[in-house]
Every structure is written in C-alpha cells, then in structure tokens.
C-alpha atoms as a PDB file:
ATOM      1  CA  UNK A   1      17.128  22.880 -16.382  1.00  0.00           C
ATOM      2  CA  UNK A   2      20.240  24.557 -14.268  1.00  0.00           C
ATOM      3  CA  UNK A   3      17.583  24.602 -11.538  1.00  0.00           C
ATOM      4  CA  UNK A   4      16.957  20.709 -11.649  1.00  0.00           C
ATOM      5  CA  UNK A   5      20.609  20.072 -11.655  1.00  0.00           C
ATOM      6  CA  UNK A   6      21.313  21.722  -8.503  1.00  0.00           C
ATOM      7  CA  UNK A   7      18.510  20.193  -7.016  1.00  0.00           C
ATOM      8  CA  UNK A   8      20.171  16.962  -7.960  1.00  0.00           C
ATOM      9  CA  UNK A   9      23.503  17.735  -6.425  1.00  0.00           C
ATOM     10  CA  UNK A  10      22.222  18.620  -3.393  1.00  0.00           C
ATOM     11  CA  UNK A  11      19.436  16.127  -3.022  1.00  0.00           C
ATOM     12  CA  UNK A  12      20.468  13.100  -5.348  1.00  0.00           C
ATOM     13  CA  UNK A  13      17.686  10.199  -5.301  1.00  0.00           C
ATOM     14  CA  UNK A  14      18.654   7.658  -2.967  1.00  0.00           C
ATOM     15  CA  UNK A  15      17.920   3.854  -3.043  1.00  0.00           C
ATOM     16  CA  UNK A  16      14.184   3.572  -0.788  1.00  0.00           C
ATOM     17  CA  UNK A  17      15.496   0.194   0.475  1.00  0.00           C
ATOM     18  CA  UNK A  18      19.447   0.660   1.480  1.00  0.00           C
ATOM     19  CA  UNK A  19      19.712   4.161   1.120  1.00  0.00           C
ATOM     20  CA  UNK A  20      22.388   4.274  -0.775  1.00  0.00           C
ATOM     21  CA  UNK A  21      22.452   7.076  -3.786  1.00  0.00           C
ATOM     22  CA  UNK A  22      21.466   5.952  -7.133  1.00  0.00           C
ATOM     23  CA  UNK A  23      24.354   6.255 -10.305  1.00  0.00           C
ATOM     24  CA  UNK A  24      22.868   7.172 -13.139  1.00  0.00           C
ATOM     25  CA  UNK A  25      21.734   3.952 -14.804  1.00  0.00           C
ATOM     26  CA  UNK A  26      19.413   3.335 -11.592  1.00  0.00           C
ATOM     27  CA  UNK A  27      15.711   4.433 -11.519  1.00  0.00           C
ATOM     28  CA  UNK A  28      13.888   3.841  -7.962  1.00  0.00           C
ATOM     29  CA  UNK A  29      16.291   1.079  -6.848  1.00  0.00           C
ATOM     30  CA  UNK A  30      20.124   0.282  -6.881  1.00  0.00           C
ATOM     31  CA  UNK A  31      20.937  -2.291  -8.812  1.00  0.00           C
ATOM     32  CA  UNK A  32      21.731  -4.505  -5.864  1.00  0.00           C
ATOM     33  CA  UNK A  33      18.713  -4.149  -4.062  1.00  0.00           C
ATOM     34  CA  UNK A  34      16.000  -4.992  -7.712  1.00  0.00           C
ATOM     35  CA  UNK A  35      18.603  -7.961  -7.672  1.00  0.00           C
ATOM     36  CA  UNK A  36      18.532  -9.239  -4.125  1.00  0.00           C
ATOM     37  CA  UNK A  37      15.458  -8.411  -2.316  1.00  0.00           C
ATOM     38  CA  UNK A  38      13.249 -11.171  -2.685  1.00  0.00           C
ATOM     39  CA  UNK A  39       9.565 -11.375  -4.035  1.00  0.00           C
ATOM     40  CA  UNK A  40       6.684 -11.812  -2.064  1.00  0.00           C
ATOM     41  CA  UNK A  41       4.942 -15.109  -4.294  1.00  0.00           C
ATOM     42  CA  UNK A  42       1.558 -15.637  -5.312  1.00  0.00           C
ATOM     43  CA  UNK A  43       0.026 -15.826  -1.696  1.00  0.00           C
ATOM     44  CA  UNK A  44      -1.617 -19.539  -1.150  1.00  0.00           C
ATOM     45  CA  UNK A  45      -4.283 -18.159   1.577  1.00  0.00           C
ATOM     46  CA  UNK A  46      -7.531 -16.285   1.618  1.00  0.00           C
ATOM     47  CA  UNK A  47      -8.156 -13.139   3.391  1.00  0.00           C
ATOM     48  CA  UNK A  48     -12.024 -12.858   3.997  1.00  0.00           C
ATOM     49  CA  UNK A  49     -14.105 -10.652   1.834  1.00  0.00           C
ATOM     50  CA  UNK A  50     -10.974 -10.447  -0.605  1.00  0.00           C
ATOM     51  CA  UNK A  51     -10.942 -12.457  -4.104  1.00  0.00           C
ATOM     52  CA  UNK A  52      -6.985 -11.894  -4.405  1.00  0.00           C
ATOM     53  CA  UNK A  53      -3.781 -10.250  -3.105  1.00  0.00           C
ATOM     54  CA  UNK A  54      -0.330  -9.411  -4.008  1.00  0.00           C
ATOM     55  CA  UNK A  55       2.615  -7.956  -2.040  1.00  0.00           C
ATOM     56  CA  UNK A  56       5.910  -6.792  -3.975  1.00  0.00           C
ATOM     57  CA  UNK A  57       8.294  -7.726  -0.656  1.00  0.00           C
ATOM     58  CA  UNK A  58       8.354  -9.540   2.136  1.00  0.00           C
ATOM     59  CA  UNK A  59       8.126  -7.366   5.429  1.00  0.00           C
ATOM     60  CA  UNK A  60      11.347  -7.935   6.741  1.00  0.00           C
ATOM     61  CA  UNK A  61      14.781  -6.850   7.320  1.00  0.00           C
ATOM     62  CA  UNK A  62      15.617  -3.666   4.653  1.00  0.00           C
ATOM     63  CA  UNK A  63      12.012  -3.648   3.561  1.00  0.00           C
ATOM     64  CA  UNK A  64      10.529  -3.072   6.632  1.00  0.00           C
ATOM     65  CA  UNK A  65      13.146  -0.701   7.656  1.00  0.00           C
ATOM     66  CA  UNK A  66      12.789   1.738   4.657  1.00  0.00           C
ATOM     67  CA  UNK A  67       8.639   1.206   5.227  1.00  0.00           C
ATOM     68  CA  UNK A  68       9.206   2.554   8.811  1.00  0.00           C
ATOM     69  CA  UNK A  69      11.414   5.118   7.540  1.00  0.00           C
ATOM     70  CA  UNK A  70       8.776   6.189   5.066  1.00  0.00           C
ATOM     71  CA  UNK A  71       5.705   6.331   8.104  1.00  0.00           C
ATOM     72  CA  UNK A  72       7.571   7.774  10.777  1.00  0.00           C
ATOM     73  CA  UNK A  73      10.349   9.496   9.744  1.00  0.00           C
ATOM     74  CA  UNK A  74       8.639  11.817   7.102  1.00  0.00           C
ATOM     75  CA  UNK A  75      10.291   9.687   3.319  1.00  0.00           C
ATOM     76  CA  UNK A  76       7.644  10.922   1.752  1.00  0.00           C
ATOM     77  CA  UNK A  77       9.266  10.734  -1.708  1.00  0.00           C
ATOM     78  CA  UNK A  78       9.335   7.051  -1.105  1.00  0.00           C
ATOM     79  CA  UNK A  79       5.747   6.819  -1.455  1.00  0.00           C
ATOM     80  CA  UNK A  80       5.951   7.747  -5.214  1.00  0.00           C
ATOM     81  CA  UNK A  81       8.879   5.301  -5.583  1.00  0.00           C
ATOM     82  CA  UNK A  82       6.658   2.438  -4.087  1.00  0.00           C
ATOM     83  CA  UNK A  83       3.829   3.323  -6.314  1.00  0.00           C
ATOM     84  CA  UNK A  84       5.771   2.650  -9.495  1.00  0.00           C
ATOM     85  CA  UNK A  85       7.258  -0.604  -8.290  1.00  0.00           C
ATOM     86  CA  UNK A  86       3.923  -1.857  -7.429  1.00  0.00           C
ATOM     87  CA  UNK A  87       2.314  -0.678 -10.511  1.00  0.00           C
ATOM     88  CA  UNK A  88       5.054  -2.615 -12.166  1.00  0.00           C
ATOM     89  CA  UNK A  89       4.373  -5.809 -10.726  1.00  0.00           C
ATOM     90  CA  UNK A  90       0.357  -5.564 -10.660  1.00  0.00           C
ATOM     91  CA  UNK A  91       1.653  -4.848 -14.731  1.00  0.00           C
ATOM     92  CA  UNK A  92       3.873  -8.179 -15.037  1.00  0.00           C
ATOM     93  CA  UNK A  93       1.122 -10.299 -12.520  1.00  0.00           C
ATOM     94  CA  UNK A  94      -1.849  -8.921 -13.124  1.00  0.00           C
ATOM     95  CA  UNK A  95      -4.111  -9.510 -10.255  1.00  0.00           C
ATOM     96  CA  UNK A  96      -7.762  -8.860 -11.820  1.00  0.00           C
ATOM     97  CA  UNK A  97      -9.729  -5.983 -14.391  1.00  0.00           C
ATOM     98  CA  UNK A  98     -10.574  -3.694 -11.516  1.00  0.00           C
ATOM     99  CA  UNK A  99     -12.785  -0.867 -12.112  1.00  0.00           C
ATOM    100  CA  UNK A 100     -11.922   1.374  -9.589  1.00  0.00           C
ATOM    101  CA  UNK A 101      -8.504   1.836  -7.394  1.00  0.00           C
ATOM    102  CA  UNK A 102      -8.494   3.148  -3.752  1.00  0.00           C
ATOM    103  CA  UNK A 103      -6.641   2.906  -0.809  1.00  0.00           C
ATOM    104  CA  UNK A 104      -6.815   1.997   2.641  1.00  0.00           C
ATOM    105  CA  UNK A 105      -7.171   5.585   4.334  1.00  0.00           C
ATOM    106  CA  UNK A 106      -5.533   6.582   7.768  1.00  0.00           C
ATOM    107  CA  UNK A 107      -7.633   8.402  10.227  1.00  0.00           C
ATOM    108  CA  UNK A 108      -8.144  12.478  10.096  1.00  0.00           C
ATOM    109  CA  UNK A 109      -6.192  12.276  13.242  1.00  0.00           C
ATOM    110  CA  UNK A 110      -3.411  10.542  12.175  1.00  0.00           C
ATOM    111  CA  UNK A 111      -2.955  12.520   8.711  1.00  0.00           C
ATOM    112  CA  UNK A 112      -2.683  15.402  10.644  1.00  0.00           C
ATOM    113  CA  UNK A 113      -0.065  14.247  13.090  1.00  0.00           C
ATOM    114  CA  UNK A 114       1.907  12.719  10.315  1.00  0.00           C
ATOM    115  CA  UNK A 115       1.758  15.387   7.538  1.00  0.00           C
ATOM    116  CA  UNK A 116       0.404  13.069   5.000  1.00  0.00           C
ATOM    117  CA  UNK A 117      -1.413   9.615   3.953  1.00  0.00           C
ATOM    118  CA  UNK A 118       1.253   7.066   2.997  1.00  0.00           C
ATOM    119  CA  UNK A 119      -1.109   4.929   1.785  1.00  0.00           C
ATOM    120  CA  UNK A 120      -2.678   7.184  -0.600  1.00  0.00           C
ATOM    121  CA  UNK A 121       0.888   8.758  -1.598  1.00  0.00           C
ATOM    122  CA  UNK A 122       1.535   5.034  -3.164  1.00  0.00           C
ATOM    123  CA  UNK A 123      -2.227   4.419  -4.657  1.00  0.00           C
ATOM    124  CA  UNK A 124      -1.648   7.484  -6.249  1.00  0.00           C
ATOM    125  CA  UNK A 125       1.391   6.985  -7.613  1.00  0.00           C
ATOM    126  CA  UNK A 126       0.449   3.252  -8.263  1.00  0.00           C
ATOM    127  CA  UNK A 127      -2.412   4.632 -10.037  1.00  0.00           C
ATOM    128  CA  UNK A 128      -0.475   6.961 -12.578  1.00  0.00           C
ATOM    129  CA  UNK A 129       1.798   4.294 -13.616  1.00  0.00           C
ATOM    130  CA  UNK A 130      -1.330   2.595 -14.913  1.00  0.00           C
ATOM    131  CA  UNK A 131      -3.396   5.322 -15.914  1.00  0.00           C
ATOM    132  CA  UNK A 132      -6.115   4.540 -13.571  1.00  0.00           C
ATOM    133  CA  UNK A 133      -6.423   7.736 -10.716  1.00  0.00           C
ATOM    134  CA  UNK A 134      -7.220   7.009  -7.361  1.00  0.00           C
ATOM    135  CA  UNK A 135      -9.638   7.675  -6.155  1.00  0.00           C
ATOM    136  CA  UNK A 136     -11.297   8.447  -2.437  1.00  0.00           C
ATOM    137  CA  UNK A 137     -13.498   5.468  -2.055  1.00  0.00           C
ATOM    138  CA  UNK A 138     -13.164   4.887   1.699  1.00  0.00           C
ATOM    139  CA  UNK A 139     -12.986   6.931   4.632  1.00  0.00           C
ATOM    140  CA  UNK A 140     -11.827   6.641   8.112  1.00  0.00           C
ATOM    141  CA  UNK A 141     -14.426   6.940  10.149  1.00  0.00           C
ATOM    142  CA  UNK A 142     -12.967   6.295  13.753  1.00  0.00           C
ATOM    143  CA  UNK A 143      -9.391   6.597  15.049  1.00  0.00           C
ATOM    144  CA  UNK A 144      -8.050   3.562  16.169  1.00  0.00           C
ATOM    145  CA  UNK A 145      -4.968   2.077  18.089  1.00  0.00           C
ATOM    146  CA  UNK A 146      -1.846   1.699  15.594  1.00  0.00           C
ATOM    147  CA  UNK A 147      -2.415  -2.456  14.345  1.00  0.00           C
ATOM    148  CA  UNK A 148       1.559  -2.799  15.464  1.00  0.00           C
ATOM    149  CA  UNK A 149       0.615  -2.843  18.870  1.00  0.00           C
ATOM    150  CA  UNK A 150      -2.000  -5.224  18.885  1.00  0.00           C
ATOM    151  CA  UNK A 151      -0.732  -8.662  19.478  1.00  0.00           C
ATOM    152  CA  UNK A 152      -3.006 -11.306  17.290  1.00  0.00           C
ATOM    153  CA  UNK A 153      -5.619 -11.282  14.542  1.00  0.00           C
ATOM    154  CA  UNK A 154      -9.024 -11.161  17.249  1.00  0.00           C
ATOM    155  CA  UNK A 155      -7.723  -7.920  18.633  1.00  0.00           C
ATOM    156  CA  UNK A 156      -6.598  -6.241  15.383  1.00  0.00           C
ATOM    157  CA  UNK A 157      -9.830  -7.412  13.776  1.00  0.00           C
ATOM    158  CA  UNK A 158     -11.968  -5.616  16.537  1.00  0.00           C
ATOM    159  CA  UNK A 159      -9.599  -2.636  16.798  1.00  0.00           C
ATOM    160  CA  UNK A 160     -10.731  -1.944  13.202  1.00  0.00           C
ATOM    161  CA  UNK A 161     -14.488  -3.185  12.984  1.00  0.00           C
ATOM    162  CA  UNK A 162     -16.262  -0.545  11.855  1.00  0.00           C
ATOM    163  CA  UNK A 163     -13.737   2.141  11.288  1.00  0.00           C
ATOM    164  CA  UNK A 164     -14.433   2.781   7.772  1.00  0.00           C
ATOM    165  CA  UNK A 165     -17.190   3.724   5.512  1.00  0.00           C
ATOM    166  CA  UNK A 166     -17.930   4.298   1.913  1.00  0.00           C
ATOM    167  CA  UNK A 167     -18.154   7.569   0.801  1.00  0.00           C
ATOM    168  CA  UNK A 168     -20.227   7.053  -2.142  1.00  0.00           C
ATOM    169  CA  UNK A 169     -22.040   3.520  -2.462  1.00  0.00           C
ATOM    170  CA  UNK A 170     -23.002   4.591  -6.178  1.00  0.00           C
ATOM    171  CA  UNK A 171     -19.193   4.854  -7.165  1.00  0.00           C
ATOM    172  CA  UNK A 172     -18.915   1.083  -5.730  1.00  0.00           C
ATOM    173  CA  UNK A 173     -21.956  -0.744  -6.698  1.00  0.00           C
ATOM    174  CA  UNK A 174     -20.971  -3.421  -9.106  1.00  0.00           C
ATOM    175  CA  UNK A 175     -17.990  -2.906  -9.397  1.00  0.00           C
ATOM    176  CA  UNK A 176     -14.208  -4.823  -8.798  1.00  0.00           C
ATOM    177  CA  UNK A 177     -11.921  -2.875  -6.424  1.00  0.00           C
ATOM    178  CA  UNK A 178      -8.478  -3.269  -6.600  1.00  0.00           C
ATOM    179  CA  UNK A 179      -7.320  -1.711  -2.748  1.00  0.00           C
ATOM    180  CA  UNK A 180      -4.068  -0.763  -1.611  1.00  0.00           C
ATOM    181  CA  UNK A 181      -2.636  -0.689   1.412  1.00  0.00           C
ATOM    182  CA  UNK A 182       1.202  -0.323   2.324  1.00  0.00           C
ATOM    183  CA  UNK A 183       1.453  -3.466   4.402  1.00  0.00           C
ATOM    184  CA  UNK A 184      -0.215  -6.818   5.150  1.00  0.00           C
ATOM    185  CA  UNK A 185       0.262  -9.041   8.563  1.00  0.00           C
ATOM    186  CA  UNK A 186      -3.079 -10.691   9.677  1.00  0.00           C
ATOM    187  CA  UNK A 187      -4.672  -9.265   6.781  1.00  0.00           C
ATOM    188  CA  UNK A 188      -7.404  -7.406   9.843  1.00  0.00           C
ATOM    189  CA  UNK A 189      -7.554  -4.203   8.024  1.00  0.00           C
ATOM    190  CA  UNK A 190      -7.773  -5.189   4.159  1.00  0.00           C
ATOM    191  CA  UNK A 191     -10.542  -7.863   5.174  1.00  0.00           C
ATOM    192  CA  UNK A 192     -12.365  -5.132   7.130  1.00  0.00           C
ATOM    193  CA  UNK A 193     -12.128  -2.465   4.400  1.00  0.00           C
ATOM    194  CA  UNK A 194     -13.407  -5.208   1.292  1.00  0.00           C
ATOM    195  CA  UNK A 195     -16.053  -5.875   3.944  1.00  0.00           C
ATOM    196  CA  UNK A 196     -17.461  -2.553   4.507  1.00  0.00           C
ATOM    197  CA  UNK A 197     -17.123  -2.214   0.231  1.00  0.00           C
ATOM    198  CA  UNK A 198     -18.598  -5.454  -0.617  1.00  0.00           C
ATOM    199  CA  UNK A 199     -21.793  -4.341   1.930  1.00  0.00           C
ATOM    200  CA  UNK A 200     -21.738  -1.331  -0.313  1.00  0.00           C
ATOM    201  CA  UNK A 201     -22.148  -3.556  -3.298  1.00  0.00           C
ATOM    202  CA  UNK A 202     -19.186  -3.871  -5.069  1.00  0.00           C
ATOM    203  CA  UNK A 203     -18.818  -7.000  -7.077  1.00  0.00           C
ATOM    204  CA  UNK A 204     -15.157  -8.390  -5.564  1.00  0.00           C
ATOM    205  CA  UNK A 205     -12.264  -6.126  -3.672  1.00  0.00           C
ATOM    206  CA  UNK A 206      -8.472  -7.173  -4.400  1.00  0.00           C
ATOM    207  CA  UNK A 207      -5.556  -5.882  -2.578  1.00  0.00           C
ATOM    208  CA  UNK A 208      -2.234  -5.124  -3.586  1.00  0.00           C
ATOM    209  CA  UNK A 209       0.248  -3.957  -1.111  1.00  0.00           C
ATOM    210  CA  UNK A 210       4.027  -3.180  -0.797  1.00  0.00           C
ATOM    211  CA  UNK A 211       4.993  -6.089   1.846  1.00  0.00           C
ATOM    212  CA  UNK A 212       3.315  -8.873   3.433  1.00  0.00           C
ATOM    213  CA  UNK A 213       4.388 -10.796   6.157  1.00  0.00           C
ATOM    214  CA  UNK A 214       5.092 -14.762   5.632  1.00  0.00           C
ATOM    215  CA  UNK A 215       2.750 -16.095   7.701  1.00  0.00           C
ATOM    216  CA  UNK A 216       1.499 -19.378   7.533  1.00  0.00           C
ATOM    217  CA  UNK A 217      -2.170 -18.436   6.783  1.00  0.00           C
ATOM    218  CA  UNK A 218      -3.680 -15.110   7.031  1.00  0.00           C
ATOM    219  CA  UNK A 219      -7.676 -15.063   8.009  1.00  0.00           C
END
C-alpha cells in the first residue's frame, strides 16, 4: 500500500542493537550485528525454583545500550523485534514443552509512568512467533525499588520478596511455565516469580530472557 510506503520513507526500521537502518535484505537486525554480537551459551548455574534458562545476548556493551534505549527512552517497537529473536532461539534450543507462557510483570505504577510493559511487549511477541499467546499469569502486587540500584543478590532478593502473586492458581496448577523476563543479573526476580508459581502448583517454571549477565554463578 502507497500508505505503507510512506510510512517506510519516513520511518525506515532501524537495527534494535546499532541503530543503524536496515537495507532491504535485513529483517530485525543488520547483517553485522546477527554476525557479531555474541550468544549468551547454555548457562552452567541454577537459579532457585527454576528448572532452566536461556538468554539470547550477553548484557553488555550494544546490547545493553539498545535494552536501555527500549525501557527508558520509549523503543517500544523494539519489544516486538526482541520477541521474534527470542522465539527464534527458544525454536533452534528448545528449552522445555511448556504449557503456558507469561512474563515477568512491572508494577501498576511503573506501567503507568512508562507508557507500557516491556516485558510483556516481548512475551507477546515471543509468544506469536510460536503460536503460544501470553498470557497474564502473574501480577505485581507491590512497587518496588528499580533492581539496578540495588547493589548484591541479598538486597535485590528482599526488594522483590513477595511482590508478585498469581492471578489464577487453576491456570498454573500442574503445569510447566516457560517465563520471560527482558534481563537476568542475580537471577532475584525470575527465582522470586517461579517461587510464588511453583507455591501455586505449577509443575517446573523456565525462563527465557533477552540478556544475561556473565556472572560466575547466579543463586
């Protein structure tokens, strides 16, 4: 359509990580960036309450850049762009047969100040790519101080105790959870959120997230 064309002129899709704007023969990311970014591997450390986890990214350098851009600086659009490349990888390394996919939710508070969930703006896209909707599982139940601030895993793990809550514990009960989230340091909030849904009696909770950090062992 003429109307789509414009659009494109005007606002041509732009590389999430270096924000450079895609040619033609580029979907998501510039060739440069798929090429030279490097992969977050199979993790070799537990988070508690959660079976497994996978990252696309490590959270560093240009990743970590476009992931503030995309929380602070209103990218939305990258959140849809995430989702695919993460459904992408969960395709090529599968991480379990999950019954149900959710995300880690931000506080009311927070959704309102920022205009949107970037979480959920991934899950749902993640969830599209492979036909599996999102859906609400968790809530926020208490706002809490941004985990960035906090220096080590003892105060990000009480910052977040009891902050979230199942909406439904029939949706959950036996079931495997596959849980997004956009980013994994201590692992504080993921272990915190399988917690609360493992209480509610689902069978196991696996996360997949865009970056992790390379620490030597998460807890």
């Amino acid at each position: 359509m003429l109307k789509d064309h414009v659009y494109d002129i005007f606002f041509p899709a732009k590389c999430p990580l270096c924000q450079r704007v895609l040619s033609q023969d580029e979907t998501d990311l510039c060739h440069t960036c798929r090429k030279d970014t490097d992969e977050f591997p199979k993790p070799k450390y537990k988070i508690s309450f959660v079976a497994d986890y996978r990252a696309m990214w490590y959270y560093n350098g240009k990743v970590r850049h476009s992931i503030l851009l995309y929380k602070f600086y209103n990218r939305r659009s990258y959140g849809a762009v995430y989702g695919r490349l993460l459904a992408m990888k969960l395709q090529s390394k599968p991480l379990c047969d999950y019954d149900i996919l959710t995300w880690v939710p931000v506080s009311r508070r927070r959704r309102w100040f920022r205009g949107y969930d970037q979480v959920e703006l991934i899950a749902r896209s993640a969830g599209q790519e492979l036909g599996t909707p999102a859906a609400p599982i968790l809530k926020k139940i208490r706002h809490t101080k941004p985990q960035s601030r906090l220096p080590d895993f003892s105060r990000r793990k009480a910052n977040v105790m009891g902050a979230f809550a199942v909406s439904d514990p029939k949706q959950v009960a036996g079931k495997r959870i596959l849980l997004i989230d956009d980013i994994i340091t201590t692992g504080a909030t993921v272990s915190e959120c399988a917690r609360i849904l493992l209480t509610a009696g689902a069978k196991e909770v696996h996360c997949a997230a865009i970056a992790a950090l390379n620490k030597d062992k998460h807890r």
